[in-house]
Protein backbone atom coordinates (compact mmCIF):
# COMPACT_ATOMS: atom_id res chain seq x y z
CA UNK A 1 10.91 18.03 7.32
CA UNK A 2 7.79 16.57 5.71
CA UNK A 3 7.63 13.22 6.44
CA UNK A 4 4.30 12.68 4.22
CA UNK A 5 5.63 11.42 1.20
CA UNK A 6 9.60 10.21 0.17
CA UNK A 7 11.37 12.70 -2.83
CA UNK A 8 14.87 10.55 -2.45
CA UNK A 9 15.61 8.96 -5.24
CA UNK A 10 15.63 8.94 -9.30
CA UNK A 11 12.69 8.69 -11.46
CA UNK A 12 14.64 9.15 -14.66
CA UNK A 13 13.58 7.13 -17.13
CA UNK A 14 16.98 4.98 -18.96
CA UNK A 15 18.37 6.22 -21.84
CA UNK A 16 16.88 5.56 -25.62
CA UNK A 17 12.84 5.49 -23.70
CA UNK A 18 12.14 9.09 -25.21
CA UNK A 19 12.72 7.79 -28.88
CA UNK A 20 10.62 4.31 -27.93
CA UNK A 21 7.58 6.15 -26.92
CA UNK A 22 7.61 8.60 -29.32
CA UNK A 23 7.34 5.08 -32.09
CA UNK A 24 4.43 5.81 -34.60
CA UNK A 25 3.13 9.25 -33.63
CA UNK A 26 5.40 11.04 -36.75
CA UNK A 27 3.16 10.24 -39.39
CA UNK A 28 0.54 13.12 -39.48
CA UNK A 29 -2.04 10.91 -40.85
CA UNK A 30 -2.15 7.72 -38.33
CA UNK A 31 -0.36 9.53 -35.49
CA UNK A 32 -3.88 11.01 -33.82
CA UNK A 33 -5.56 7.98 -33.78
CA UNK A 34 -2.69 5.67 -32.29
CA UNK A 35 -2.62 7.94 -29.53
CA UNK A 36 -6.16 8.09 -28.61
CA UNK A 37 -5.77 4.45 -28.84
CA UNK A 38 -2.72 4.58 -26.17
CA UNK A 39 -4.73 6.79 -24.13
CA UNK A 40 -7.44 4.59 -24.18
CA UNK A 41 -5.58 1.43 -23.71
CA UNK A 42 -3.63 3.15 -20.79
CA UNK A 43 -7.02 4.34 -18.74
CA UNK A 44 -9.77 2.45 -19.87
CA UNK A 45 -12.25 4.02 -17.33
CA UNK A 46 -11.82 7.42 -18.84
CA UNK A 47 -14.45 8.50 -21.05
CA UNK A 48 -13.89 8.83 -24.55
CA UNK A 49 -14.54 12.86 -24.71
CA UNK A 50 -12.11 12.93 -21.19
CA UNK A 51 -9.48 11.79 -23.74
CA UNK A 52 -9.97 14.12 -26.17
CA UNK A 53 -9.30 16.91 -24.31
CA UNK A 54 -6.25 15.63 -23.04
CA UNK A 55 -4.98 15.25 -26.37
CA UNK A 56 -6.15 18.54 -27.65
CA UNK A 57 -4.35 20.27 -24.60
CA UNK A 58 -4.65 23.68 -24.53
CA UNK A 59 -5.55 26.22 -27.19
CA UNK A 60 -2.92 28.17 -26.75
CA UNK A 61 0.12 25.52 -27.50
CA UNK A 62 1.50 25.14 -30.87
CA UNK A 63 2.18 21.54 -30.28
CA UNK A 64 0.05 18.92 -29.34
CA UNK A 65 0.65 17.34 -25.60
CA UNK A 66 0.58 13.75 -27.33
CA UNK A 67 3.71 14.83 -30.15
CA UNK A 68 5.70 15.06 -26.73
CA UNK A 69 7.93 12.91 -24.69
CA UNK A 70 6.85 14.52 -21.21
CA UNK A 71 3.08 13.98 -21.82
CA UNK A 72 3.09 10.04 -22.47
CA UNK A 73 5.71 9.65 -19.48
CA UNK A 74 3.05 11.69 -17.15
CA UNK A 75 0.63 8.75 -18.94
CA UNK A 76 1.92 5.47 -18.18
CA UNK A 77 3.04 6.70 -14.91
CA UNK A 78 -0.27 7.56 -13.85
CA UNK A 79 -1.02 4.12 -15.58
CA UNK A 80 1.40 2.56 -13.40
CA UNK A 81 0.22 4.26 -9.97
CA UNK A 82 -3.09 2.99 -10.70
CA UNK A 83 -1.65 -0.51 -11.09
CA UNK A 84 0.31 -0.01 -7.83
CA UNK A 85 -3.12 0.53 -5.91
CA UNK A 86 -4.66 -2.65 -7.77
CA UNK A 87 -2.76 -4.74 -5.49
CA UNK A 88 -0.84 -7.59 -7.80
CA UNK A 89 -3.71 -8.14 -10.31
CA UNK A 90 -2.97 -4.64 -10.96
CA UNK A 91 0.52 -4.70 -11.35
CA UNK A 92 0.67 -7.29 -13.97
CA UNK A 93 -2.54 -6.04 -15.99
CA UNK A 94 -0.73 -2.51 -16.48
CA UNK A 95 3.04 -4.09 -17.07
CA UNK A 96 0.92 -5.90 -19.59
CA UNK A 97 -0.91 -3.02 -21.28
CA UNK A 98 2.10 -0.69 -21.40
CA UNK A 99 4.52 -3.66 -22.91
CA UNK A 100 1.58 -4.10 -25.61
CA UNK A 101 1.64 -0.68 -26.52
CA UNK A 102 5.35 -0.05 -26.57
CA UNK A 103 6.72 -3.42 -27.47
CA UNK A 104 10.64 -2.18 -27.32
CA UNK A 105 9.98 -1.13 -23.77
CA UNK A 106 11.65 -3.86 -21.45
CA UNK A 107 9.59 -5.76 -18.68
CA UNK A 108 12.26 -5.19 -16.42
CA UNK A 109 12.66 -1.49 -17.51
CA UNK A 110 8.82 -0.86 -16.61
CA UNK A 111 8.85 -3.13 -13.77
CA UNK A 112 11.46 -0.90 -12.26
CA UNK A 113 9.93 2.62 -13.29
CA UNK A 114 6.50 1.04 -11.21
CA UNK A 115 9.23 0.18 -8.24
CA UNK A 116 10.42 3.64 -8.20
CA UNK A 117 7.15 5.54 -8.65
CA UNK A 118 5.91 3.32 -5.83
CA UNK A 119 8.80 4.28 -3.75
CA UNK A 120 9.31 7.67 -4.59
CA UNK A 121 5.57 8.56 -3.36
CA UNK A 122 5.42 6.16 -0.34
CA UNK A 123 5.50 7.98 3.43
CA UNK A 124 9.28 8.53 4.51
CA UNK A 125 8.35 6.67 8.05
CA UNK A 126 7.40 3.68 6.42
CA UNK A 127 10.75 2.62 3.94
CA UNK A 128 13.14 1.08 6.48
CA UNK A 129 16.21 3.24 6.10
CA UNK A 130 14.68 5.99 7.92
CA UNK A 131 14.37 4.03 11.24
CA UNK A 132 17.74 3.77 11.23
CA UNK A 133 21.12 6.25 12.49
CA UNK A 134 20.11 9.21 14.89
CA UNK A 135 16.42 7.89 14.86
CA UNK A 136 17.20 4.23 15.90
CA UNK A 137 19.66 5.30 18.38
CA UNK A 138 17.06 7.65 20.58
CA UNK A 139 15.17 4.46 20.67
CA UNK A 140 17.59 2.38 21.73
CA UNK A 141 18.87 4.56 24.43
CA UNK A 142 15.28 5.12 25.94
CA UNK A 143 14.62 1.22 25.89
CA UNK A 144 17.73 0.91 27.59
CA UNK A 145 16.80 3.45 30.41
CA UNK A 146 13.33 1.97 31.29
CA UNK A 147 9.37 2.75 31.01
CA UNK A 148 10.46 6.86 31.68
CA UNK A 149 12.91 7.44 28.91
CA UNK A 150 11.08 5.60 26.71
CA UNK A 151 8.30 8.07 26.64
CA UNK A 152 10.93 11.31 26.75
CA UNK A 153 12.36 8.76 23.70
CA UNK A 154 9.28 8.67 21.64
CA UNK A 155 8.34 12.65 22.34
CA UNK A 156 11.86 13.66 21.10
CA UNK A 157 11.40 12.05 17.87
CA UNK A 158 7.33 13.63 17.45
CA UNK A 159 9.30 17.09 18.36
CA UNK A 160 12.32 16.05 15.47
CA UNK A 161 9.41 15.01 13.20
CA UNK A 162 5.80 16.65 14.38
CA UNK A 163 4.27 15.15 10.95
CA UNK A 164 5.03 11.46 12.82
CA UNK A 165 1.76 9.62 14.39
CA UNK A 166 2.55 8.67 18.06
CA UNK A 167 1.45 4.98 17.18
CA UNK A 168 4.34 4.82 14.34
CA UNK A 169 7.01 5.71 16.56
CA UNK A 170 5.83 3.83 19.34
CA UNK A 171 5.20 0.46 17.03
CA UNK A 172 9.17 1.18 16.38
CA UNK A 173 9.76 1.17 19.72
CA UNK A 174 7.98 -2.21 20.13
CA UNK A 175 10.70 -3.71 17.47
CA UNK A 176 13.98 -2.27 19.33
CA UNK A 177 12.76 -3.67 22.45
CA UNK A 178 12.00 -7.15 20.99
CA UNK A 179 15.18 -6.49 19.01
CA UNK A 180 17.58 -5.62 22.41
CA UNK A 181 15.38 -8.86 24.77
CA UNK A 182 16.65 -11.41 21.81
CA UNK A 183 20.24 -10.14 21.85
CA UNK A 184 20.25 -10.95 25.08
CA UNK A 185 18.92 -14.36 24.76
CA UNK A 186 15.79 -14.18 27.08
CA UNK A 187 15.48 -17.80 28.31
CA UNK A 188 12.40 -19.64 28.16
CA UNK A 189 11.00 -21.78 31.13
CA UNK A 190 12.73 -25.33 31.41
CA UNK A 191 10.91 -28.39 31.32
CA UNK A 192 12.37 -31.39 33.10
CA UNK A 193 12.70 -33.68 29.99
CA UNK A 194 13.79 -36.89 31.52
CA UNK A 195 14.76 -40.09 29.13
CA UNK A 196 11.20 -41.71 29.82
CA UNK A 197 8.99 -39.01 28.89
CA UNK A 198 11.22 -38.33 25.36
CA UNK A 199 11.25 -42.15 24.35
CA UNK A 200 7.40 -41.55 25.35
CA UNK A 201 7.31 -38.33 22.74
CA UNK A 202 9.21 -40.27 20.02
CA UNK A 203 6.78 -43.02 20.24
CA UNK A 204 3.88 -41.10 20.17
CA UNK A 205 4.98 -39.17 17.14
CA UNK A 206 6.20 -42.46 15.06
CA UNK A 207 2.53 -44.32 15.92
CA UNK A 208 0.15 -41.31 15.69
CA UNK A 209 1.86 -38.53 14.37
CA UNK A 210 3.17 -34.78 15.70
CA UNK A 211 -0.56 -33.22 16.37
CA UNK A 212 -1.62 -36.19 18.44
CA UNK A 213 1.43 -37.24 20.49
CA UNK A 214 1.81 -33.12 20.96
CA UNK A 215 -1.70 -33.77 22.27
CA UNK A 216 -0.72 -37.03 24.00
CA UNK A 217 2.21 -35.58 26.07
CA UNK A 218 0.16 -32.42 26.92
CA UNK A 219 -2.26 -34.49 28.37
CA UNK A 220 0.05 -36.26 30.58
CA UNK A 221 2.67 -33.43 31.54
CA UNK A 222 0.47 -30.40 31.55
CA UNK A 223 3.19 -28.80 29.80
CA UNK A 224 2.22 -26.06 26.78
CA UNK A 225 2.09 -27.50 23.66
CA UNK A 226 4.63 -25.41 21.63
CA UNK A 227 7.17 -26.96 24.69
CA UNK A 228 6.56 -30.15 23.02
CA UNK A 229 6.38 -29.33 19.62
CA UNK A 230 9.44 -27.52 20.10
CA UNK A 231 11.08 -30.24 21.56
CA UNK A 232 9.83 -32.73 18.92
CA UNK A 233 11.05 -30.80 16.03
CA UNK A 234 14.63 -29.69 17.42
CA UNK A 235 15.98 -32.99 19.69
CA UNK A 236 13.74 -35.66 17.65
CA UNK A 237 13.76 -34.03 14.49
CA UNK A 238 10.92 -34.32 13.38
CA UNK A 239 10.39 -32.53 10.14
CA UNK A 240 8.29 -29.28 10.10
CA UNK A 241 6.78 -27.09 7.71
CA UNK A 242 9.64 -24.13 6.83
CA UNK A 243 7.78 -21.23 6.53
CA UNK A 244 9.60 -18.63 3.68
CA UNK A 245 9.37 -15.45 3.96
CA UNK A 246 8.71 -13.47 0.95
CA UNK A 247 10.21 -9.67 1.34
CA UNK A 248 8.04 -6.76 0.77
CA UNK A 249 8.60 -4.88 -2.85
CA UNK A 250 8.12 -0.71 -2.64
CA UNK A 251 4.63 -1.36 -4.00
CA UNK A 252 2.84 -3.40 -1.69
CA UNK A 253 4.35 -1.38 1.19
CA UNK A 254 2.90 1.91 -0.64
CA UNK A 255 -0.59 -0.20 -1.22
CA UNK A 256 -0.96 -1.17 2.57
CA UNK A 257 -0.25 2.77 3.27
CA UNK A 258 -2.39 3.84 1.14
CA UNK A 259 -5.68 1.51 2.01
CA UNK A 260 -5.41 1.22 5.78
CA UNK A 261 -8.35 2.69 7.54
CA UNK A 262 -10.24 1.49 4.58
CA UNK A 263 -9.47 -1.98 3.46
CA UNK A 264 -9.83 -4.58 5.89
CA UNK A 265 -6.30 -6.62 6.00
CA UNK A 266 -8.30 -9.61 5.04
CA UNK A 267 -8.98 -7.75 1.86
CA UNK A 268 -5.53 -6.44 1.25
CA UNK A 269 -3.35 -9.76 1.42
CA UNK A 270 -6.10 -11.31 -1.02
CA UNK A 271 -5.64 -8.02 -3.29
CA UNK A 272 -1.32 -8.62 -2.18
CA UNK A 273 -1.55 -12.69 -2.90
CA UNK A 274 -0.21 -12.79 0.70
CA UNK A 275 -1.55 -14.27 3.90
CA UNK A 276 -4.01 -12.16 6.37
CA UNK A 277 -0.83 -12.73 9.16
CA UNK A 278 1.89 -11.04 6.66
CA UNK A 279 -0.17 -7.93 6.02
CA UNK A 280 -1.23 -7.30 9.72
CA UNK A 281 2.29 -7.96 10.81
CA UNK A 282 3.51 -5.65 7.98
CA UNK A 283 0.68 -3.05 9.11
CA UNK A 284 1.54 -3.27 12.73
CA UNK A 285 5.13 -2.64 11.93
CA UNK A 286 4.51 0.54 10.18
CA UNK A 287 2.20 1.66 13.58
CA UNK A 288 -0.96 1.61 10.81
CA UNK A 289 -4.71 0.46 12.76
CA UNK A 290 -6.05 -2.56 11.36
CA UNK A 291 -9.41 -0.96 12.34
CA UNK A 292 -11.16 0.02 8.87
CA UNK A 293 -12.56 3.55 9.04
CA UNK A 294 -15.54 4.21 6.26
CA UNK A 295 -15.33 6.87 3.97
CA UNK A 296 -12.55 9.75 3.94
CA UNK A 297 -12.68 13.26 5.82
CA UNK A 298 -13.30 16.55 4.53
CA UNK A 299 -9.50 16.98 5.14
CA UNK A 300 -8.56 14.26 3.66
CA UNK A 301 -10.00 14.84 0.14
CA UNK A 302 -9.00 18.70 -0.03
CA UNK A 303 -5.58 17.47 0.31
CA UNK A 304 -5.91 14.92 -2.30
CA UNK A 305 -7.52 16.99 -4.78
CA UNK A 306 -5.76 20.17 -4.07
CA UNK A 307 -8.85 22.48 -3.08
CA UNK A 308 -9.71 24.16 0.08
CA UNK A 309 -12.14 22.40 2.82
CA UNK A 310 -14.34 25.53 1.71
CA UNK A 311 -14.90 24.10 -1.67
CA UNK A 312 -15.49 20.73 -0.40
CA UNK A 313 -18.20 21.98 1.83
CA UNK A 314 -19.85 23.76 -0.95
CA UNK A 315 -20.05 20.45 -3.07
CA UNK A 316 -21.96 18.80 -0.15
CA UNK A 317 -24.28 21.98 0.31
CA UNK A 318 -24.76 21.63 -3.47
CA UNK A 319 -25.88 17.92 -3.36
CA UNK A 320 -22.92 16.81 -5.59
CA UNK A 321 -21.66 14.50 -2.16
CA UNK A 322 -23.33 13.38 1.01
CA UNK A 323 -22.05 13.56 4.44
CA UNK A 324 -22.82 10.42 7.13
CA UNK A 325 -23.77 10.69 10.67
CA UNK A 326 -20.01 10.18 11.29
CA UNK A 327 -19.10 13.62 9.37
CA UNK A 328 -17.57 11.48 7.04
CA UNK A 329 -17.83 11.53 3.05
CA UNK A 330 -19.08 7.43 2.81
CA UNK A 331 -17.04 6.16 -0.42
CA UNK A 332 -20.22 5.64 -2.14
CA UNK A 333 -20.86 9.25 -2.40
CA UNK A 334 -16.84 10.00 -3.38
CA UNK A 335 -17.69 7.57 -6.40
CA UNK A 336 -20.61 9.21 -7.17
CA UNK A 337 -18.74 12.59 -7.24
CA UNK A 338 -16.08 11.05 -9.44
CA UNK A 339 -18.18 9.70 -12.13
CA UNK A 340 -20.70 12.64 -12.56
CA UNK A 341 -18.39 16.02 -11.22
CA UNK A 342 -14.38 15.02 -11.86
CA UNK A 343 -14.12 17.96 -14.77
CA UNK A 344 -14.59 20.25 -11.56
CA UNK A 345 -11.03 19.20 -10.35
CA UNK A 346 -7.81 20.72 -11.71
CA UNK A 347 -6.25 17.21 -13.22
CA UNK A 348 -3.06 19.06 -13.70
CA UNK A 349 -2.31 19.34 -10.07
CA UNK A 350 -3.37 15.53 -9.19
CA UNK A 351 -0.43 13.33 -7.80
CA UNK A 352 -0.33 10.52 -10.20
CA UNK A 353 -1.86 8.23 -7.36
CA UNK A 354 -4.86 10.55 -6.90
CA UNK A 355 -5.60 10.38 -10.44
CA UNK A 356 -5.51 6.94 -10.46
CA UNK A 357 -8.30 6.19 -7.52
CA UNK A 358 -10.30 9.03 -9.59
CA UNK A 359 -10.08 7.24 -12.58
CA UNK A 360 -11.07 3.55 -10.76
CA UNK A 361 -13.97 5.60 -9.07
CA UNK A 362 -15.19 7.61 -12.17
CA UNK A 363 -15.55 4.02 -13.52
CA UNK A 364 -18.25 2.91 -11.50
CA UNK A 365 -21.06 0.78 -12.27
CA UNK A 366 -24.19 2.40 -13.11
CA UNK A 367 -26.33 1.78 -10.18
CA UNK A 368 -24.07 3.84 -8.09
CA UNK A 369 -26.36 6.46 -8.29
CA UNK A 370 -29.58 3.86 -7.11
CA UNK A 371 -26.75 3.33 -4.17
CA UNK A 372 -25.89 7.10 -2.76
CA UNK A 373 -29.83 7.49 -2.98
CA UNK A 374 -30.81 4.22 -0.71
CA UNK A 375 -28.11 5.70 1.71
CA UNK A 376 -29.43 9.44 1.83
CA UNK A 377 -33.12 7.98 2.18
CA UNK A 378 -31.57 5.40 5.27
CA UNK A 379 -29.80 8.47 6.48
């Protein structure tokens, strides 16, 4: 089973779309230039000639690409991806672009295509459902049976599922065995609160407020100072800030798995509009390393562009990207690639997401190319 990325699910668009995008592309004499527009509109870092021969498709076809239904849904969902990977700002400038283009196209309708697309293409191991049933009861039983059958636990699953990192299943197996300790209500230490010492607290809090009487009573107990505070809010009730928890949509999940190792998580929850504490505790619960690793591997971009290591290797030999001292491919160098070589990659295989990040990176500033020189000459 390949556990890299999730096919469940429907991406068919809802009834009456085919007719909506098709709006203003049957009169022969406008029809051209509205859809250069779209394209432009929809992927404004592709160059204007890159357009036209996406619209002039091949020789060979009696029919344009752009006089079809298929071709503009390909579009905006590549449109879309690239929005997903923009983090929020990215979300809402697509949603925008594509509702200004096809004005009959629902916000909800195209929020929930972006959903889907952003499901359909995120890593099996990190939606929810899947650490659930058969998978979620091998954990359970090896929590259950100590430090030894948790290990056989977490080996059967990488021998069920050898595409599985060992830190995924094992940050799983961190959450059942929090999960099975609070079910059976581990008790904290006691703290002998006698009458004197809470009249004391409540004192403290009305004259100086939580932080200082927290600070006040730690002083003169010894005790730790969420005892106290925990004590203050629940017997004294003392008001404290409720924290809400905002659930995680299909797209931010697939943006965290798709830029850790090379966002830091600082970067990511700015990107998300969340805190730096929600997106390591989301990252942690998917088994993903904070750590930020520069660049990508050789590996790593043959998959994503669909070519052998081979050919990858021959691009470096032929100057077109640099290697670091860490045999990685520094991002610099991918974005030169990207702006000055993308007609060497077969667009047509892309995943919609991989077109996306080529698109962003093809649209580079200038002075990339002052950039991946300073690093060869430091190198």
């Amino acid at each position: 089973m390949d556990l890299r990325v999730a096919n469940t699910g429907s991406l068919d668009w809802p009834p009456g779309t085919d007719e909506i995008l098709l709006e203003g592309l049957t009169d022969p004499q406008t029809a051209y230039e509205l859809a250069k527009e779209r394209m432009r509109r929809l992927h404004p870092r592709l160059k204007p000639q890159a357009i036209t021969k996406r619209l002039q498709g091949k020789a060979r076809e009696e029919v344009r690409p752009w006089m079809s239904v298929a071709f503009w849904k390909q579009e905006i969902d590549c449109s879309l991806t690239g929005g997903i990977l923009g983090g929020a700002h990215g979300k809402e400038a697509v949603l925008r672009t594509a509702r200004s283009l096809w004005p009959r196209l629902e916000s909800e309708t195209l929020h929930m295509r972006l959903e889907a697309l952003a499901d359909h293409g995120t890593p099996v191991w990190a939606k929810p459902e899947f650490w659930s049933g058969v998978v979620n009861d091998i954990l359970i039983e090896g929590v259950k049976g100590g430090v030894e059958k948790e290990r056989r636990a977490v080996n059967k699953i990488l021998r069920l599922y050898p595409e599985l990192r060992p830190g995924v299943v094992m940050a799983q197996l961190r959450r059942v065995r929090a999960e099975i300790q609070r079910s059976h209500g581990r008790r904290r230490q006691r703290f002998p609160w006698t009458p004197g010492l809470l009249q004391q607290l409540k004192d403290a809090c009305a004259e100086t407020g939580v932080s200082a009487a927290v600070t006040l009573m730690h002083e003169t107990t010894g005790w730790p100072r969420d005892a106290i505070l925990r004590r203050a809010h629940l017997v004294l009730q003392v008001p404290s800030k409720a924290k809400t928890s905002m659930a995680w949509s299909a797209s931010e999940r697939r943006y965290v798995v798709e830029h850790a190792g090379h966002l830091s998580a600082s970067v990511m929850a700015k990107e998300l509009s969340r805190s730096v504490e929600s997106v390591v505790c989301k990252m942690k619960h998917l088994g993903l390393s904070i750590a930020r690793d520069e660049g990508f591997t050789i590996s790593k971009l043959a998959a994503e562009w669909h070519v052998r290591r081979a050919t990858i290797s021959q691009w470096i030999r032929d100057g077109w990207m640099k290697r670091g001292k860490d045999g990685r491919v520094p991002e610099r160098s991918v974005r030169s690639f990207c702006r000055l070589h993308k007609d060497e990659l077969n667009w047509e295989r892309l995943e919609p997401y991989t077109r996306a990040w080529v698109l962003e990176f093809a649209g580079g500033s200038e002075d990339l190319e002052d950039e991946e020189a300073a690093g060869v000459a430091s190198a």
